[in-house]
Protein backbone atom coordinates (compact mmCIF):
# COMPACT_ATOMS: atom_id res chain seq x y z
CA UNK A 1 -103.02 4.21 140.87
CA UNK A 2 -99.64 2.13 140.64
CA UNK A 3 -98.15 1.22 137.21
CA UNK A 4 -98.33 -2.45 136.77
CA UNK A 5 -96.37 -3.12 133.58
CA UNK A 6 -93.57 -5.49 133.54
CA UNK A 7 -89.88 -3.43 133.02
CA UNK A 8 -88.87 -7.47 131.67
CA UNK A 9 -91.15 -7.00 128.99
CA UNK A 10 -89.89 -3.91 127.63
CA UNK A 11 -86.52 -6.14 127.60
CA UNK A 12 -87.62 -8.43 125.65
CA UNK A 13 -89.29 -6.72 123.00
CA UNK A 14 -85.64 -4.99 122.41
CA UNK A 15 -84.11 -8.38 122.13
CA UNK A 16 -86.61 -9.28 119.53
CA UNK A 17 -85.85 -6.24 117.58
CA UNK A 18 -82.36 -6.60 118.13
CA UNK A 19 -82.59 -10.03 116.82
CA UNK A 20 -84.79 -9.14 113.59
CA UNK A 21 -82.60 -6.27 112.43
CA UNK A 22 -79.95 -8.70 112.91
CA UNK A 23 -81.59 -11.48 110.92
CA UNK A 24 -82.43 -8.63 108.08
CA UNK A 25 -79.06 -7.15 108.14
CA UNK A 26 -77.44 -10.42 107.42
CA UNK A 27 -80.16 -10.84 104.99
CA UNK A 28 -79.32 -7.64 102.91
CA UNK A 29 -75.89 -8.12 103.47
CA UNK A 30 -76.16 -11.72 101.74
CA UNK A 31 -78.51 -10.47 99.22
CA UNK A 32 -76.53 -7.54 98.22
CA UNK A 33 -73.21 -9.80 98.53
CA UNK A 34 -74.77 -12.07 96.11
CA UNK A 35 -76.01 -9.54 93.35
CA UNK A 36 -72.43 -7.90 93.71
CA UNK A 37 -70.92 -11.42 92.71
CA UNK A 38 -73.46 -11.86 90.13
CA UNK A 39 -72.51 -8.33 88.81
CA UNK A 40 -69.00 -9.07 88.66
CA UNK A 41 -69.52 -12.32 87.46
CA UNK A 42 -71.64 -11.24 84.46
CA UNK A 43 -68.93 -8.72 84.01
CA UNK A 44 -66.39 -11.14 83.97
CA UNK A 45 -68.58 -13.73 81.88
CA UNK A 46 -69.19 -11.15 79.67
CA UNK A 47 -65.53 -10.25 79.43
CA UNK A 48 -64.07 -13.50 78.42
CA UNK A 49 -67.10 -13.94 75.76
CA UNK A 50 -65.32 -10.71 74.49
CA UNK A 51 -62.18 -12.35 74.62
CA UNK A 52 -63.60 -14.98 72.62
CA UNK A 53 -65.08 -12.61 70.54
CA UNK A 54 -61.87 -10.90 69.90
CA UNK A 55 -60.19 -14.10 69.68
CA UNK A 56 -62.22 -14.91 66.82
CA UNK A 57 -61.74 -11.77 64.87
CA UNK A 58 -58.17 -12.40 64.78
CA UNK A 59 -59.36 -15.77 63.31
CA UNK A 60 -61.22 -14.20 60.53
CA UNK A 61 -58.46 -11.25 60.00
CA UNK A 62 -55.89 -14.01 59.21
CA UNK A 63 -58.28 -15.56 56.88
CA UNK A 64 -58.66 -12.28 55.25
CA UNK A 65 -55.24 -11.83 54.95
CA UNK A 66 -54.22 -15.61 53.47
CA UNK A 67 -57.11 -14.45 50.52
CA UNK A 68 -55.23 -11.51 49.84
CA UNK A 69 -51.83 -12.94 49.99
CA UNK A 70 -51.96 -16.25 48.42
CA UNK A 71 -55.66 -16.63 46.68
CA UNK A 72 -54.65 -17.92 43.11
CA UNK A 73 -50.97 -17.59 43.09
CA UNK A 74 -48.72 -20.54 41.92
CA UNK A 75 -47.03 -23.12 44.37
CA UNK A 76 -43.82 -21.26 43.81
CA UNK A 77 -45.14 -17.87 44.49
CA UNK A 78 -47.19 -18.80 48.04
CA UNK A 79 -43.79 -20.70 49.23
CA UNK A 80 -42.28 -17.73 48.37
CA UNK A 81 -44.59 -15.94 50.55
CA UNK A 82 -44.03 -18.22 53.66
CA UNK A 83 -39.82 -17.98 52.99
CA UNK A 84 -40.45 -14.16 52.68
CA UNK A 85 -39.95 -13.30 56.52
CA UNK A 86 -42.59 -10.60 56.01
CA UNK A 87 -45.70 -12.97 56.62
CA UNK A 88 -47.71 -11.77 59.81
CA UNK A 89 -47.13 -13.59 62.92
CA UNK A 90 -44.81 -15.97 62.04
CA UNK A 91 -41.28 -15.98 63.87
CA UNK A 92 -43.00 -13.36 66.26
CA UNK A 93 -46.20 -12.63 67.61
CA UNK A 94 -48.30 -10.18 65.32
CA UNK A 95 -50.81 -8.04 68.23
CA UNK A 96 -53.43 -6.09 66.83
CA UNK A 97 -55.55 -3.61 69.05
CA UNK A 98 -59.43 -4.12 68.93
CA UNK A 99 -61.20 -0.88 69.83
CA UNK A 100 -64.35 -0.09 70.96
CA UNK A 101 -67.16 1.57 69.58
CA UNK A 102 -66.34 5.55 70.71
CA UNK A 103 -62.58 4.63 69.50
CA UNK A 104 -60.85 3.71 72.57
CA UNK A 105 -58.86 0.15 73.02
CA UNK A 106 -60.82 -2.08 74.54
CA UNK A 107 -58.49 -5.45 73.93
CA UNK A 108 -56.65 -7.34 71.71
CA UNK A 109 -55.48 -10.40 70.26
CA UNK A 110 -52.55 -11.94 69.51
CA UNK A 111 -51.50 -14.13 66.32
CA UNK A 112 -48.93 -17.12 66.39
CA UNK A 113 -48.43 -18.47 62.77
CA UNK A 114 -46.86 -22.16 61.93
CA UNK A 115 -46.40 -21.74 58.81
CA UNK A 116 -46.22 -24.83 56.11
CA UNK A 117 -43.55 -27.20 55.94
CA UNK A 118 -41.69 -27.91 52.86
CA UNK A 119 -44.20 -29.92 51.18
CA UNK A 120 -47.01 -29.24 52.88
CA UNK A 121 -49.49 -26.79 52.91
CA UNK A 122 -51.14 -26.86 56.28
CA UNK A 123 -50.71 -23.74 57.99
CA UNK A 124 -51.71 -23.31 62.19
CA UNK A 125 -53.10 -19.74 63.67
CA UNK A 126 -53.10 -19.39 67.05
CA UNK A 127 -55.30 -16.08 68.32
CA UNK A 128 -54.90 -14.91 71.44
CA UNK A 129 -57.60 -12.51 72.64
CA UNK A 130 -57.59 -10.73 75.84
CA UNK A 131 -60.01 -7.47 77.21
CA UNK A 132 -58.11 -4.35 79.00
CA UNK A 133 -60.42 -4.55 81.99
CA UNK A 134 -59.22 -8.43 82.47
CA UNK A 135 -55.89 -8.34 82.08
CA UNK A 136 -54.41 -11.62 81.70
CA UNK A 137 -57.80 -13.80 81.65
CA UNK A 138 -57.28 -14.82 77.73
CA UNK A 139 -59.38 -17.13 75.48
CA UNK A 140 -57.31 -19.14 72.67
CA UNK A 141 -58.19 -20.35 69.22
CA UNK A 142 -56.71 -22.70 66.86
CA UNK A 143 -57.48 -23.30 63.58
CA UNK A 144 -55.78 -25.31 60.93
CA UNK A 145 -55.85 -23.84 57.33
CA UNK A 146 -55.01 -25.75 53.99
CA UNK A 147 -55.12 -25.84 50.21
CA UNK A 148 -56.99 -29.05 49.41
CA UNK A 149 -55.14 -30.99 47.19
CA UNK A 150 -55.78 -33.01 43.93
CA UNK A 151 -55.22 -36.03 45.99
CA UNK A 152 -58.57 -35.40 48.15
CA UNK A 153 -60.33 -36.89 45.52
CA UNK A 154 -61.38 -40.62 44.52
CA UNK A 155 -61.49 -39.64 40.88
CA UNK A 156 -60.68 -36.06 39.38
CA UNK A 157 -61.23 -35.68 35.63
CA UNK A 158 -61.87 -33.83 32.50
CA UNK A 159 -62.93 -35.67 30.76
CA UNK A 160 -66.70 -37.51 30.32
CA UNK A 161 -66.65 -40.46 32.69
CA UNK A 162 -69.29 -43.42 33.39
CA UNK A 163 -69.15 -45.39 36.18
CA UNK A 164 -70.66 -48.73 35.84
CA UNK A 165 -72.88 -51.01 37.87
CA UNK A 166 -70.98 -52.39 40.89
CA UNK A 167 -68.61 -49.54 41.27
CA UNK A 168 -68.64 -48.27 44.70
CA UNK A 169 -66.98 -45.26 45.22
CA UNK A 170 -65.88 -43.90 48.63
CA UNK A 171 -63.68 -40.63 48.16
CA UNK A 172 -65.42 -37.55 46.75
CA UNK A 173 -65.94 -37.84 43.38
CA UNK A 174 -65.24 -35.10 40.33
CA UNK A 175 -65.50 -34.39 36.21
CA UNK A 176 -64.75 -30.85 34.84
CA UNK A 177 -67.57 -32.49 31.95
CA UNK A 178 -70.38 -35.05 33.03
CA UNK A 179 -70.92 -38.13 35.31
CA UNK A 180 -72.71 -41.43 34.86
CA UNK A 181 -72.51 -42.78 37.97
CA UNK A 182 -74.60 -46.21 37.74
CA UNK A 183 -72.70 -47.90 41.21
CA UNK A 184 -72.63 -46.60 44.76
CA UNK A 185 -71.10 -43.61 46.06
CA UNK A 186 -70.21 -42.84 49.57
CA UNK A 187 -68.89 -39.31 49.12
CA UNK A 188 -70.39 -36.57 46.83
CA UNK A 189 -70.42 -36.80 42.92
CA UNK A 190 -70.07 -33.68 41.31
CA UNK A 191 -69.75 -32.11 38.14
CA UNK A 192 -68.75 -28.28 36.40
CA UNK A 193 -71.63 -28.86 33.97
CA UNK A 194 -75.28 -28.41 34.31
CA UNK A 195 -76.50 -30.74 31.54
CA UNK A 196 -74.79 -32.94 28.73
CA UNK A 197 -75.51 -35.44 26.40
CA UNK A 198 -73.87 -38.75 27.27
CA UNK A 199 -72.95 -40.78 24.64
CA UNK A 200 -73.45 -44.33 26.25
CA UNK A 201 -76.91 -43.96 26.05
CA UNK A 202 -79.51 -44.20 22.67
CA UNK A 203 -80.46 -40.69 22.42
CA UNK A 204 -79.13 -37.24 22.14
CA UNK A 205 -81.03 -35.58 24.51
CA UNK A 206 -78.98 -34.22 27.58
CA UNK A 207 -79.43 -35.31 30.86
CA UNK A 208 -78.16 -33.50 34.13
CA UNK A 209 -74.45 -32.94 34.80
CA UNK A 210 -74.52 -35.76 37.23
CA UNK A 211 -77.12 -38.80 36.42
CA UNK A 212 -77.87 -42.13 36.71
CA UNK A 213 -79.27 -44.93 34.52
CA UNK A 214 -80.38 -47.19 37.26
CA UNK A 215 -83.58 -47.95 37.08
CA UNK A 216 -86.04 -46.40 40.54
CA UNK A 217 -86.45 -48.98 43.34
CA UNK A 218 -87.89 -51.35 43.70
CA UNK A 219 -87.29 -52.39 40.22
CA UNK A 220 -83.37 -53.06 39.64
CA UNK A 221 -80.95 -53.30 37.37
CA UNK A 222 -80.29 -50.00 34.34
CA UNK A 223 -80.79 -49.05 30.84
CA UNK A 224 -78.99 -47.25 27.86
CA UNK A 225 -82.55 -45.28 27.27
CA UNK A 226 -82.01 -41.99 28.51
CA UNK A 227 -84.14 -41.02 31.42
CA UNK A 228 -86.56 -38.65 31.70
CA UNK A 229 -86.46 -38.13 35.17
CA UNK A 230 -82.48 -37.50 35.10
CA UNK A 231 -82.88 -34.73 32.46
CA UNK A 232 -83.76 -30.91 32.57
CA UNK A 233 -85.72 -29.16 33.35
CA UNK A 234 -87.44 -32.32 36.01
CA UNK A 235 -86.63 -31.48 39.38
CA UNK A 236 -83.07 -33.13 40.38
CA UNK A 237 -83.99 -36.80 42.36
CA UNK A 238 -82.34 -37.16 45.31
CA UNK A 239 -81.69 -41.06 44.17
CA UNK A 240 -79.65 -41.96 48.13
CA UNK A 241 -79.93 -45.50 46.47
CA UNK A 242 -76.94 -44.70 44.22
CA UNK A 243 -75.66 -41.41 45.58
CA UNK A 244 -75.44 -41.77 49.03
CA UNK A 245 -73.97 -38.27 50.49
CA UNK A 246 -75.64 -36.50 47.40
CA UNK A 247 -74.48 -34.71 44.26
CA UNK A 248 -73.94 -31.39 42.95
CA UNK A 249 -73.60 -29.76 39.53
CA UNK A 250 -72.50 -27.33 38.75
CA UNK A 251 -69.70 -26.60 40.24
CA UNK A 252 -66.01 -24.94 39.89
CA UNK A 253 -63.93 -26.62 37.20
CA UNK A 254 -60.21 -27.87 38.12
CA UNK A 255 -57.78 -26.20 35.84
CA UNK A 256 -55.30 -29.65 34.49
CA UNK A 257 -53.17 -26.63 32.41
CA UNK A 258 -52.72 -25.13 35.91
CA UNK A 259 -50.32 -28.43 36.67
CA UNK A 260 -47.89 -27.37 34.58
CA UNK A 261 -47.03 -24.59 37.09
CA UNK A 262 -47.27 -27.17 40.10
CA UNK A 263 -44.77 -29.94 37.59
CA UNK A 264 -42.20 -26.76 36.90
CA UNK A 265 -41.96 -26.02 40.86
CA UNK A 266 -41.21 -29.56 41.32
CA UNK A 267 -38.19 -30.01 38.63
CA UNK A 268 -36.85 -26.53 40.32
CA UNK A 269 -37.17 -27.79 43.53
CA UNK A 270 -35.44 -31.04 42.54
CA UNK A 271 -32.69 -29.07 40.50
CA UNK A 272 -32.32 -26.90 43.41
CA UNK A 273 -31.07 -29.96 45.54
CA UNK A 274 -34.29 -29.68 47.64
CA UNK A 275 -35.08 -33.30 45.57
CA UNK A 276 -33.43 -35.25 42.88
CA UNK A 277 -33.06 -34.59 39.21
CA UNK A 278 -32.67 -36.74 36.44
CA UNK A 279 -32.35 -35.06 33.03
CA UNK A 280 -33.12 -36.83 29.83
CA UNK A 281 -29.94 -37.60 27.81
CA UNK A 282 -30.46 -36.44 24.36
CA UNK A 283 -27.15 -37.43 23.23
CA UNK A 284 -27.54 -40.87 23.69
CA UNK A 285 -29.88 -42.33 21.16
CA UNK A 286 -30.78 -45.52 23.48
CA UNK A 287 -31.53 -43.46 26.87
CA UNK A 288 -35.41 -44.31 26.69
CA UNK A 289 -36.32 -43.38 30.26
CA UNK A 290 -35.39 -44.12 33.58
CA UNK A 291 -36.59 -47.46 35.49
CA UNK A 292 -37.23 -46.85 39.22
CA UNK A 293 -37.50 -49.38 42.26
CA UNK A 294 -38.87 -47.73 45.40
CA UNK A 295 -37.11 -49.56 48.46
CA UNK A 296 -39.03 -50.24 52.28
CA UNK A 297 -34.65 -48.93 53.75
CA UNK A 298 -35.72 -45.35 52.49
CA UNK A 299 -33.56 -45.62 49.16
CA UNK A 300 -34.59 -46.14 45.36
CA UNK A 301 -32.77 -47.87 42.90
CA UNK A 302 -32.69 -46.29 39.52
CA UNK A 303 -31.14 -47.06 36.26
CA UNK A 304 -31.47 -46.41 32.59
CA UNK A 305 -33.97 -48.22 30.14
CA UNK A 306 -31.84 -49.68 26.87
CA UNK A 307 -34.93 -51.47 25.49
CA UNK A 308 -38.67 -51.41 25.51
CA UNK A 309 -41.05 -53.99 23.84
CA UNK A 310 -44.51 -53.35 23.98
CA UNK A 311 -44.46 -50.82 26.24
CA UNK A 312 -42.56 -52.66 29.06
CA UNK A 313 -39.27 -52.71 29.88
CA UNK A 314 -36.60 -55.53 28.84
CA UNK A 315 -33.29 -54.19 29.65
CA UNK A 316 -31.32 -51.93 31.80
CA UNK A 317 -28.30 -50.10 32.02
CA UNK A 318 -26.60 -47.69 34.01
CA UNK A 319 -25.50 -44.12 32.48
CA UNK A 320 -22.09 -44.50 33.77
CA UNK A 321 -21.50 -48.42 33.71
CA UNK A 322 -18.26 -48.01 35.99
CA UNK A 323 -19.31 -45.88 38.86
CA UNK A 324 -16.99 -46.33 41.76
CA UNK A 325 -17.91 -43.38 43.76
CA UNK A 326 -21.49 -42.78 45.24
CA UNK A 327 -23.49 -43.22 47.89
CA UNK A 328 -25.53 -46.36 48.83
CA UNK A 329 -24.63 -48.19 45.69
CA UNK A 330 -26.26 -51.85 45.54
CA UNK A 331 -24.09 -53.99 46.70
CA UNK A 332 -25.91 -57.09 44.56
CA UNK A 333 -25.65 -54.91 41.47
CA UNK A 334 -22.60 -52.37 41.75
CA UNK A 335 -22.57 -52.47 37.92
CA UNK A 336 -26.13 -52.43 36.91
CA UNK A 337 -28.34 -49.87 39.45
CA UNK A 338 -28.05 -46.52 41.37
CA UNK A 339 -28.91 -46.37 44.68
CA UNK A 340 -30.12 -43.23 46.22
CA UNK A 341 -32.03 -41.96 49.72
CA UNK A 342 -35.35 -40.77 48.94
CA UNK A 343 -34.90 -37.07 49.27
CA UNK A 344 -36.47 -35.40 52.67
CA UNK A 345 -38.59 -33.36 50.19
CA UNK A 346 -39.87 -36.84 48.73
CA UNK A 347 -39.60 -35.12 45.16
CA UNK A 348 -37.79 -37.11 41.95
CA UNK A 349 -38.24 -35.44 39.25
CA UNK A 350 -37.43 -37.56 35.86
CA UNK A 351 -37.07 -35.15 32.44
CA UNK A 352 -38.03 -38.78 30.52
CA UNK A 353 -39.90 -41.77 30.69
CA UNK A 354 -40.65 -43.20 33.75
CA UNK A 355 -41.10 -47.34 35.46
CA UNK A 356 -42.49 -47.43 38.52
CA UNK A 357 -42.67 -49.60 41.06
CA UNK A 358 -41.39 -51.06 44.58
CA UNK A 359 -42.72 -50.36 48.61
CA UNK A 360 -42.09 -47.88 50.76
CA UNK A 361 -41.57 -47.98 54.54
CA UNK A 362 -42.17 -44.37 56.40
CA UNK A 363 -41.54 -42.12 53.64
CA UNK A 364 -43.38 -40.11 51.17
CA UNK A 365 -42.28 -39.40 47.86
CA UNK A 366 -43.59 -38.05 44.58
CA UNK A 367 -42.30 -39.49 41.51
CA UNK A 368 -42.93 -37.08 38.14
CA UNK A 369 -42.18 -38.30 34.52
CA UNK A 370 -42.55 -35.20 32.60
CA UNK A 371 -40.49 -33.08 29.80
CA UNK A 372 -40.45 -28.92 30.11
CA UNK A 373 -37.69 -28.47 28.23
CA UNK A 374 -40.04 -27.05 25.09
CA UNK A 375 -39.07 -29.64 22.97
CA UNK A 376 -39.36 -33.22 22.22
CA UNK A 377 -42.51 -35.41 23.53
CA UNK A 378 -44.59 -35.36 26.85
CA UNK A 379 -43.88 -37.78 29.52
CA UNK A 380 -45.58 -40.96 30.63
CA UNK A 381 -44.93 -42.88 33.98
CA UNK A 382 -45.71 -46.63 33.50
CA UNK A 383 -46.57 -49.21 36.18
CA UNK A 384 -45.85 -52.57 35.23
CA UNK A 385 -45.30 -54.32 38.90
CA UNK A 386 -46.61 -53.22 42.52
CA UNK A 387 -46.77 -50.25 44.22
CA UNK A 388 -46.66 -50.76 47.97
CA UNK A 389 -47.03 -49.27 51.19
CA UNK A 390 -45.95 -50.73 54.68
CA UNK A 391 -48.29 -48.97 56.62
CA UNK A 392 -51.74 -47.58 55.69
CA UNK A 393 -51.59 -45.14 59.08
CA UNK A 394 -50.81 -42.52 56.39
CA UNK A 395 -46.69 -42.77 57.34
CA UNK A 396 -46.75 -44.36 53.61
CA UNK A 397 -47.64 -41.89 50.72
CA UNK A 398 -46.53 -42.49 47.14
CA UNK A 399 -47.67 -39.71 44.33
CA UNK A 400 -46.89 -40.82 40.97
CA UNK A 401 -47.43 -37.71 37.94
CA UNK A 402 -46.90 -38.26 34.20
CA UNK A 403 -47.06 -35.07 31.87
CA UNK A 404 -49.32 -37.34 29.43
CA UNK A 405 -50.10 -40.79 30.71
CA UNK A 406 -50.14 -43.29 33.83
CA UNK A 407 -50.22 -46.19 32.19
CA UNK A 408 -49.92 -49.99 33.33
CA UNK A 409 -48.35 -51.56 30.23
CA UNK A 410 -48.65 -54.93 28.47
CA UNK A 411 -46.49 -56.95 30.03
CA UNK A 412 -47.59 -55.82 33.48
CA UNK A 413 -48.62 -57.98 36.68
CA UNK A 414 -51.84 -60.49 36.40
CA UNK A 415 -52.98 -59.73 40.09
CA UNK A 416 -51.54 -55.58 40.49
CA UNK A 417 -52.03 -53.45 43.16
CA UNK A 418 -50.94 -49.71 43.09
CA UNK A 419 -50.65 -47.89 46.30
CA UNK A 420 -50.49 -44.25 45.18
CA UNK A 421 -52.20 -40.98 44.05
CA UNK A 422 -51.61 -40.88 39.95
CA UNK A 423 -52.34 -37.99 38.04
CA UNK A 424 -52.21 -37.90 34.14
CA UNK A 425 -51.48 -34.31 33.44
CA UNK A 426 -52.58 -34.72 29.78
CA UNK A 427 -53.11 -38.16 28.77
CA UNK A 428 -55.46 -40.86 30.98
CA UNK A 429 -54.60 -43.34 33.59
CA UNK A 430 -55.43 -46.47 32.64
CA UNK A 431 -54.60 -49.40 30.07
CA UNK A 432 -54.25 -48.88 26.67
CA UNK A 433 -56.50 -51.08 24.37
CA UNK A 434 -54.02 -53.88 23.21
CA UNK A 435 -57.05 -56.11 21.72
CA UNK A 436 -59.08 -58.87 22.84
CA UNK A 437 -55.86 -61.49 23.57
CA UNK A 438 -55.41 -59.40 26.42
CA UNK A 439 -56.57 -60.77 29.73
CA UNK A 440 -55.29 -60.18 33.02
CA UNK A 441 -56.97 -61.05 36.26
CA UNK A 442 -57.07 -58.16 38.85
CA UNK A 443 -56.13 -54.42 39.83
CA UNK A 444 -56.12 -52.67 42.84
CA UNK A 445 -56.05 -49.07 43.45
CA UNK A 446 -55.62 -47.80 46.82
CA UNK A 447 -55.02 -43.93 46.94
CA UNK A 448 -56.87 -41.15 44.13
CA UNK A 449 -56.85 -40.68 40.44
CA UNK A 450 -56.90 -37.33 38.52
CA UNK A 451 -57.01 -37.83 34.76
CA UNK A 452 -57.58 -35.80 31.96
CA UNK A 453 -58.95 -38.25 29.83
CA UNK A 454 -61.12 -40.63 30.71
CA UNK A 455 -59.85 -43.43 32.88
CA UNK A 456 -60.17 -47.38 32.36
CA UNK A 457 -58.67 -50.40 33.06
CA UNK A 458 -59.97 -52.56 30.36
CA UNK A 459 -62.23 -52.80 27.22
CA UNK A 460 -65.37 -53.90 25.94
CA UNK A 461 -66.11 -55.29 22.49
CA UNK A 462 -69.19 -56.64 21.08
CA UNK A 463 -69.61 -59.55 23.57
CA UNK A 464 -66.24 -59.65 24.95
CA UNK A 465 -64.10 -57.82 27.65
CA UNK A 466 -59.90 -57.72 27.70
CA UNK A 467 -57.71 -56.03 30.10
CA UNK A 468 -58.47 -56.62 34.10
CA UNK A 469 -61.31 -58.53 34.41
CA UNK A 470 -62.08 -56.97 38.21
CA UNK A 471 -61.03 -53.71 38.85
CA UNK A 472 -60.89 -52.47 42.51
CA UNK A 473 -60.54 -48.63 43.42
CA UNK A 474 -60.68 -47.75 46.95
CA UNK A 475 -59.97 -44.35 48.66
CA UNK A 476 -57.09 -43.39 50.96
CA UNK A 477 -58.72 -41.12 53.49
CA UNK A 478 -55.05 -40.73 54.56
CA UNK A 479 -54.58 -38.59 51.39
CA UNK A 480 -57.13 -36.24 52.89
CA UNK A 481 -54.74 -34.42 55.24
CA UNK A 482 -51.36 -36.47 54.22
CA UNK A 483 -50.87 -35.38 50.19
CA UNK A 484 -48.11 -36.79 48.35
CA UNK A 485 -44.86 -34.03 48.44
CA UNK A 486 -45.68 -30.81 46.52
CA UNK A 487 -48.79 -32.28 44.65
CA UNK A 488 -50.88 -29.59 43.01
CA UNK A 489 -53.33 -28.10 45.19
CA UNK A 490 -56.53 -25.45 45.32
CA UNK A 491 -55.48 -21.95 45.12
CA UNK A 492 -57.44 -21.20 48.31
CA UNK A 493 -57.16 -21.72 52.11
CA UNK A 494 -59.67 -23.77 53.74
CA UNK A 495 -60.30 -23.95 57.53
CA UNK A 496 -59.80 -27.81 58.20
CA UNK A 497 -59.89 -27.49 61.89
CA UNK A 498 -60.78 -25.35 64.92
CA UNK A 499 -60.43 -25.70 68.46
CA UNK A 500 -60.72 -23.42 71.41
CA UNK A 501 -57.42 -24.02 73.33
């Protein structure tokens, strides 16, 4: 019997194996191609997430470290810090090894420090993080730490303080005591007390830190009654038709004493030449202060008050009335006013009385009326014209202190608008009551107020008001991250902004 099968067959059944295997290897080789990428991938995803991770840790060292360093130290003492040369990662890079859990180094990051400028007191970290295994395959974060300052409020008080219907508020707003807030806030209202009784309304019983006598939609309008529903131990309302972002009691109390310490670094700063200094002349009987004009060139005029009447000034006159020999002199009134460049620290610092007023073009300045000497009265800084800006882009910033008052005097402008951040370190900003003749039209605030007495810019008697009739206080939100020079800040660093780079 002959064999009959077909030797092409057998060929062709090789090719098809030939061709599988070939399809398979290709297969597998793709396959385990593909899980080696994904390995190394995951490896190297997981790598830079360490990075991060790292990164981030630096982050949160630094933070540490600010606490430690400048948590509740003076103005003076946490520039001091920053001058020292010893502050981590600033002028060089400060590296820090991260290791791993059975004690080797697995990374580490790297921290570049900006520290503050004179001034200021924003600070920039820059951490670095990088893993051994991934040499040179980083991840970068910034963050921007600050001390929020006094000016990062509407209103900041210690006092008491009502806020009537129609008031709309749209900075954050604070009291050390309580708040009747009967307008519309914006921003949050908060207070350092839980409960207290407010004397504007007909009973003694105490109602929450932060309340409000407007009556529950949809009824309108508000009462003197006190109200139930605003008084312990009810459940706190959440009342969005007057407080808008909320409010909170209680809360941390601002320390007004602590401004001395903030008002001495200023006069040594100024006294130092980093600023100007004006001292009060106690041998001359008629030196009642110091009048200053704020100019849009960059200069101030200032000159010396002779004469006040009614708490305004009449009459000027120069300290020296023959100066022939200084810089930037008026030429209009070579015998009559100084003229000066605003200092690059923006700081004039006035040991007397103080008049305020003028515009500014690009500069920021803080003006202080106060007396440290230990003797003789406390300061006031008086606004009896305008107080400008050029530019509301936050270029413009004005800060205006007095030791006891900021006060806008008799004799002062019918329609007034102040552009600036006052604090009264002592006293109250606002108008004192000169009786029911008084009548002026219209103020304008546009920046913050701190007072430590309760504020007000006019009066109410029986069935009449005097002093402005409309009284318009708006927020700078510019004041937020651009604070007047060396106003008085928190004692802690806050993280205001963080990026990955």
């Amino acid at each position: 019997m002959s064999d009959k099968r077909n030797p092409k067959a057998k060929g062709s059944v090789l090719a098809y194996v030939l061709v599988i295997m070939t399809v398979v290897s290709m297969l597998l080789v793709s396959i385990l191609t593909f899980i080696s990428s994904q390995i190394k991938n995951g490896a190297y995803v997981a790598g830079r997430e360490q990075a991060f991770q790292v990164a981030e840790q630096g982050i949160q060292f630094y933070k540490w470290y600010l606490a430690h360093q400048t948590d509740g130290r003076t103005a003076q003492q946490i520039e001091a810090f920053w001058n020292s040369g010893t502050a981590y990662g600033v002028g060089s890079d400060y590296v820090v090894d991260v290791a791993d859990p059975s004690g080797g180094i697995m990374g580490s990051y790297r921290l570049r420090v900006t520290p503050p400028t004179s001034g200021s007191t924003i600070v920039q970290v820059e951490s670095v993080g990088e893993m051994d295994r991934y040499p040179g395959k980083t991840r970068t974060i910034r963050v921007r730490f600050r001390r929020p300052s006094w000016s990062e409020s509407a209103v900041l008080a210690n006092d008491v303080m009502r806020f009537g219907e129609g008031t709309e508020t749209y900075g954050k707003v604070h009291s050390n005591l309580g708040i009747r807030f009967d307008g519309y806030a914006h921003n949050i209202v908060t207070s350092s007390v839980t409960s207290y009784d407010d004397q504007d309304h007909t009973d003694t019983k105490k109602e929450f830190g932060v309340h409000t006598h407007v009556n529950v939609p949809p009824a309108t309008g508000t009462n003197d009654s006190y109200r139930p529903l605003e008084m312990p131990p009810a459940a706190v309302p959440a009342r969005t038709d007057v407080f808008s972002a909320g409010r909170e009691f209680p809360v941390s109390s601002i320390d007004f004493n602590g401004v001395l310490g903030d008002l001495s670094f200023m006069k040594s700063e100024a006294q130092a030449g980093r600023g100007k200094f004006f001292a009060e002349d106690a041998s001359d009987s008629g030196d009642l202060g110091r009048r200053i004009i704020l100019r849009t060139d960059g200069t101030y005029d200032i000159c010396r008050v002779n004469t006040v009447s009614n708490d305004s000034v009449t009459q000027y006159k120069r300290k020296n009335t023959s100066v022939t020999n200084c810089t930037g002199c008026g030429s209009s009134y070579p015998n009559c006013t100084q003229n000066f460049s605003i200092p690059a620290n923006g700081v004039i610092f006035v040991e007397d009385d103080v008049w305020l007023s003028g515009q500014v073009n690009g500069r920021k300045v803080t003006v202080v009326a106060a007396n440290l000497t230990g003797s003789g009265p406390d300061r006031s800084l008086y606004i009896p014209n305008d107080i400008r800006y050029t530019n509301y882009d936050g270029s413009d910033i004005i800060g205006a202190i007095g030791q006891l008052d900021v006060s806008i005097p008799l004799n002062s402008e019918d329609d007034l608008r102040v552009d600036a951040a006052l604090i009264a370190q002592k006293g109250k900003v606002g108008r004192p009551n000169y009786g029911s003749s008084d009548h002026k039209s219209v103020i304008t605030v546009f920046g913050a107020i701190a007072t430590n007495l309760r504020y007000g810019f006019a009066w109410t008697g029986g069935w009449s008001d005097w002093g402005y009739t409309d009284r318009n206080l708006y927020y700078d939100n510019n004041l937020l991250y651009y604070p007047p020079p060396y106003f008085p800040t928190g004692t802690q660093y806050l993280v205001d902004l963080w990026e990955e780079l």
